[in-house]
N, C-alpha and C. Protein backbone atom coordinates (compact mmCIF):
# COMPACT_ATOMS: atom_id res chain seq x y z
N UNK A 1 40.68 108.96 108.35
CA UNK A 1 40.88 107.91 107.39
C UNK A 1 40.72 106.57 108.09
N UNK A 2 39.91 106.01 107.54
CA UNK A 2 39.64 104.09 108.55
C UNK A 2 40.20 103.30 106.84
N UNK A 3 41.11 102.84 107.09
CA UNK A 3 41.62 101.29 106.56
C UNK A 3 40.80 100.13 106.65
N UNK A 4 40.19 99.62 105.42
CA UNK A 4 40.01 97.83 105.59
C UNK A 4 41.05 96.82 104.75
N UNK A 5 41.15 95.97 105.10
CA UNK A 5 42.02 95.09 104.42
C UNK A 5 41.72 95.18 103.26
N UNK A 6 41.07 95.25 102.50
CA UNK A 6 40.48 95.17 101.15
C UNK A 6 41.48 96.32 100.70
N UNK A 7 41.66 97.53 101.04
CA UNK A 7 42.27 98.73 100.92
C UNK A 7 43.59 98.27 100.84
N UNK A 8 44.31 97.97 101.49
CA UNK A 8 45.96 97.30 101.38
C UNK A 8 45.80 96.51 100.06
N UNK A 9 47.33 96.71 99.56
CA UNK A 9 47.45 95.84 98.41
C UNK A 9 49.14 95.28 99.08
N UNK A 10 49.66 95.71 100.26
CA UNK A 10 51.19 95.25 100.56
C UNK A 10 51.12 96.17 101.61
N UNK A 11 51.85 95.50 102.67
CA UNK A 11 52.58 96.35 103.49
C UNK A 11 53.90 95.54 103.91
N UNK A 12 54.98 96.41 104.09
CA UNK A 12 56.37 95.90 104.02
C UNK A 12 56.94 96.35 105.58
N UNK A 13 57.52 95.50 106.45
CA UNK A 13 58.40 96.07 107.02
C UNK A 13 60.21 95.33 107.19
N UNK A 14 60.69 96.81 107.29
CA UNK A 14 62.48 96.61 106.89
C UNK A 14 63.14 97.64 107.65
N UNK A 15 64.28 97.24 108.08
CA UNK A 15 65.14 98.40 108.63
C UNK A 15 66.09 98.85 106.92
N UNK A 16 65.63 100.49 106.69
CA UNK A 16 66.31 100.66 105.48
C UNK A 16 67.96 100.80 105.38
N UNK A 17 68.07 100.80 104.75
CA UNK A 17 69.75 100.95 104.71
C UNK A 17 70.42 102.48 105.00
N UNK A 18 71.23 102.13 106.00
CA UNK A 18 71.78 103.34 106.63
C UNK A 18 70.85 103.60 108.16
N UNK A 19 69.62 102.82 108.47
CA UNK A 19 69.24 103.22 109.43
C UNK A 19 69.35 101.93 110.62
N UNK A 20 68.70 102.47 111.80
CA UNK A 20 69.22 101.72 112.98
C UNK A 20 67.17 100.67 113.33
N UNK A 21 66.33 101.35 112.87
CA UNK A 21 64.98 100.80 113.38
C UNK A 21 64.24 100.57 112.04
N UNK A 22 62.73 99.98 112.65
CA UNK A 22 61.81 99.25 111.60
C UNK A 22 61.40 100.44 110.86
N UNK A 23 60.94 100.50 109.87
CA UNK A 23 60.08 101.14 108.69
C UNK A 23 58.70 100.33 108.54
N UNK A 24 57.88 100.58 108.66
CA UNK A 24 56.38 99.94 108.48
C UNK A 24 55.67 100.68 106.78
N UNK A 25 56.14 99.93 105.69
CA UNK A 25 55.25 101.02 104.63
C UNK A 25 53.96 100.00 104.39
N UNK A 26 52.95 101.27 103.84
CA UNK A 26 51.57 100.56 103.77
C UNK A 26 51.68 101.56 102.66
N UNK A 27 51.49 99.99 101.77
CA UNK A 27 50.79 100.62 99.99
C UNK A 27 49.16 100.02 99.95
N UNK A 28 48.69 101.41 99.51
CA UNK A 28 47.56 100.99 99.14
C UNK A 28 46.61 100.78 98.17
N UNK A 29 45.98 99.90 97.33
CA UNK A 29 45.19 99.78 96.22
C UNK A 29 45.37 101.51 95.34
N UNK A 30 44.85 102.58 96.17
CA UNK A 30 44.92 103.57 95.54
C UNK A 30 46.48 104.58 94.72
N UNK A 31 47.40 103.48 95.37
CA UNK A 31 48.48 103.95 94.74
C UNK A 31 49.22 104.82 96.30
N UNK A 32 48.42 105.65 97.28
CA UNK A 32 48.64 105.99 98.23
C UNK A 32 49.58 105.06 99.04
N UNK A 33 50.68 105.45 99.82
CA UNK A 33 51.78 105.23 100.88
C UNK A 33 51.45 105.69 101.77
N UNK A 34 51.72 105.17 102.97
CA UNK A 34 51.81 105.74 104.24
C UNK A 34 53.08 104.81 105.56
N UNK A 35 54.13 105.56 105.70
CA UNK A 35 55.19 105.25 106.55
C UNK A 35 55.48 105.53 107.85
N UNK A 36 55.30 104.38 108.58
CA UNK A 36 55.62 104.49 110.28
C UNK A 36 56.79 104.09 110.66
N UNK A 37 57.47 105.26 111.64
CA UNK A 37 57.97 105.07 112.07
C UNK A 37 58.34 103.48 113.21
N UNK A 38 59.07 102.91 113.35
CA UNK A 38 59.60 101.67 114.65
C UNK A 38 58.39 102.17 115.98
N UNK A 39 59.09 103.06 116.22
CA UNK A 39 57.96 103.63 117.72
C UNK A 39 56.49 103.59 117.78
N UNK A 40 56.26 104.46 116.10
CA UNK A 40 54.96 104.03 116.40
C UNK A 40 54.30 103.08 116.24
N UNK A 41 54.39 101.98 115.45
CA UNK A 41 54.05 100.65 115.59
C UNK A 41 54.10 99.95 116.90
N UNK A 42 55.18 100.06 117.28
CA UNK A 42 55.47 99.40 118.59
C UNK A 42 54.40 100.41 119.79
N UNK A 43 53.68 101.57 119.88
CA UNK A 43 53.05 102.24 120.72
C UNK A 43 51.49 101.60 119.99
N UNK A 44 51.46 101.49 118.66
CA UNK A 44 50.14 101.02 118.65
C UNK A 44 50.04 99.36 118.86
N UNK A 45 50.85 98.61 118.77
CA UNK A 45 51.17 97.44 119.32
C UNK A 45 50.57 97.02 120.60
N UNK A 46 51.60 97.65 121.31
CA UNK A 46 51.24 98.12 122.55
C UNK A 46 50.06 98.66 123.24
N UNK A 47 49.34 99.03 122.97
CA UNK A 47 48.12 99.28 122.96
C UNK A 47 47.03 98.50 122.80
N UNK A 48 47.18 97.81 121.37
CA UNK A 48 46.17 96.66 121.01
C UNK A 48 46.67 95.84 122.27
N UNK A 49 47.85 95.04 122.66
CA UNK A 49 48.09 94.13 123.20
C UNK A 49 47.37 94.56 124.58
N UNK A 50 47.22 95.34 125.18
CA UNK A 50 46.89 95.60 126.57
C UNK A 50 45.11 95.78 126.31
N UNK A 51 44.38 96.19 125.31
CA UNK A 51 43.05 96.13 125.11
C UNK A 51 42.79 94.78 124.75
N UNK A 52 43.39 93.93 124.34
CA UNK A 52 42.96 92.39 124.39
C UNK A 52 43.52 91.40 125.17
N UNK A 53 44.17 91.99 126.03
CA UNK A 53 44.79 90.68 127.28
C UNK A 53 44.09 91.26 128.09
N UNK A 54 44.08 92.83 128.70
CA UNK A 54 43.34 93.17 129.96
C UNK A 54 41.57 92.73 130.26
N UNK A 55 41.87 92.14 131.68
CA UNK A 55 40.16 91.64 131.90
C UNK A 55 39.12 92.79 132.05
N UNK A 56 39.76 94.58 132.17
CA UNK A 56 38.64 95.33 131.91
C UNK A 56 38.85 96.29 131.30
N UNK A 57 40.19 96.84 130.61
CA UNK A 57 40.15 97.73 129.72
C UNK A 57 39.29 97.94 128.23
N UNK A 58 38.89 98.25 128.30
CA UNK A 58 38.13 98.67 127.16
C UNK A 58 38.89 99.58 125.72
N UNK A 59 39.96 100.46 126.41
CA UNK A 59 40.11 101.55 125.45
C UNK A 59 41.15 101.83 125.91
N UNK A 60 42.46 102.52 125.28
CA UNK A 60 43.82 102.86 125.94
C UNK A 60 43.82 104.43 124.67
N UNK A 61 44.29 105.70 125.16
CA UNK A 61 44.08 106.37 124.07
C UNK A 61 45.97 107.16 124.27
N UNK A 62 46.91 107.17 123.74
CA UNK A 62 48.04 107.38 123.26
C UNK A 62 47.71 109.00 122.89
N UNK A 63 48.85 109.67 123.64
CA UNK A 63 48.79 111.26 123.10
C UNK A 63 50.14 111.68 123.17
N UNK A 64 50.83 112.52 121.99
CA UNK A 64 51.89 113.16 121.46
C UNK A 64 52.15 113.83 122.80
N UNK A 65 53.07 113.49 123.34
CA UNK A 65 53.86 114.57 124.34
C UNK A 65 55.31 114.56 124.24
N UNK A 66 55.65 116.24 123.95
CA UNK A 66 56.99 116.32 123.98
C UNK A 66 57.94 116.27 125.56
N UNK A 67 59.04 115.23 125.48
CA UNK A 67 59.44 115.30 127.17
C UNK A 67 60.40 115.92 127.35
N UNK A 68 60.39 116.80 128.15
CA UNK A 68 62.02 117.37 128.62
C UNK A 68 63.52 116.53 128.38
N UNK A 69 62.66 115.30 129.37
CA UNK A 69 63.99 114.99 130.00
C UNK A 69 63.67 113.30 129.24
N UNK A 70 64.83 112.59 128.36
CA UNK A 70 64.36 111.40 127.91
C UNK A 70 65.38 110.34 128.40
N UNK A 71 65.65 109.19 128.09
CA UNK A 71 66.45 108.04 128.59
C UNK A 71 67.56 108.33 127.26
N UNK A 72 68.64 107.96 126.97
CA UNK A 72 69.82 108.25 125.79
C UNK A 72 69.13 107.16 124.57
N UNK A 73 68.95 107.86 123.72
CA UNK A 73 68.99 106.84 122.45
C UNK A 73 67.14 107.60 122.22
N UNK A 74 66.37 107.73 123.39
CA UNK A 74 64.99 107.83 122.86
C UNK A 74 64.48 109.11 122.47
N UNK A 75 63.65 109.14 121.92
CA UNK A 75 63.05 110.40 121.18
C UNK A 75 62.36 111.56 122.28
N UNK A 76 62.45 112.77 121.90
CA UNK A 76 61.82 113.83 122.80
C UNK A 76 60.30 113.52 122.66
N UNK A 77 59.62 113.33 121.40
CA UNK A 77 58.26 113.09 121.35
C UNK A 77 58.07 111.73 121.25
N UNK A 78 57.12 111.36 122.65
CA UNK A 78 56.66 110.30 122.57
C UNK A 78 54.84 110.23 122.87
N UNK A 79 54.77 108.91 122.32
CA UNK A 79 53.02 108.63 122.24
C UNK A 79 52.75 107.37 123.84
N UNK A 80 52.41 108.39 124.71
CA UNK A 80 51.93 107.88 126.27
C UNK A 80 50.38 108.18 126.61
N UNK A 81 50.28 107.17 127.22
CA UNK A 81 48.99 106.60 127.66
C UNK A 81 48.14 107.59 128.29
């Protein structure tokens, strides 16, 4: 699926009630939703930001790995470089 702006009709972000992180929703012209998680925004964030500040990266590609062992508060599956 490739997104153009034309395609968005709103996208909202909010921490919902009862929760602790961001919600990213994307409504689209077609009536279609699609909801991201805090993390992953912030991993694709992250990403863009380092393909347009770095003087030779070209491409950064993010892959689902589940970790054993995590820091308290963070998720077992994370999206690393």
């Amino acid at each position: 699926m490739e997104l153009s702006n034309a395609e968005v009709r709103e996208v909202e972000m909010s921490v919902p009630r009862g929760h602790r992180h961001l919600r990213t929703r994307i409504c689209l012209k077609n009536g279609d939703e699609i909801v991201l998680q805090e993390a992953t925004v912030a991993n694709l964030v992250r990403a863009y930001v380092t393909i347009k500040t770095h003087p030779q990266k070209e491409s950064v590609r993010l892959r689902g790995v589940e970790l054993k062992e995590t820091k308290e508060g963070f998720a077992d599956w994370q999206l690393l470089e």
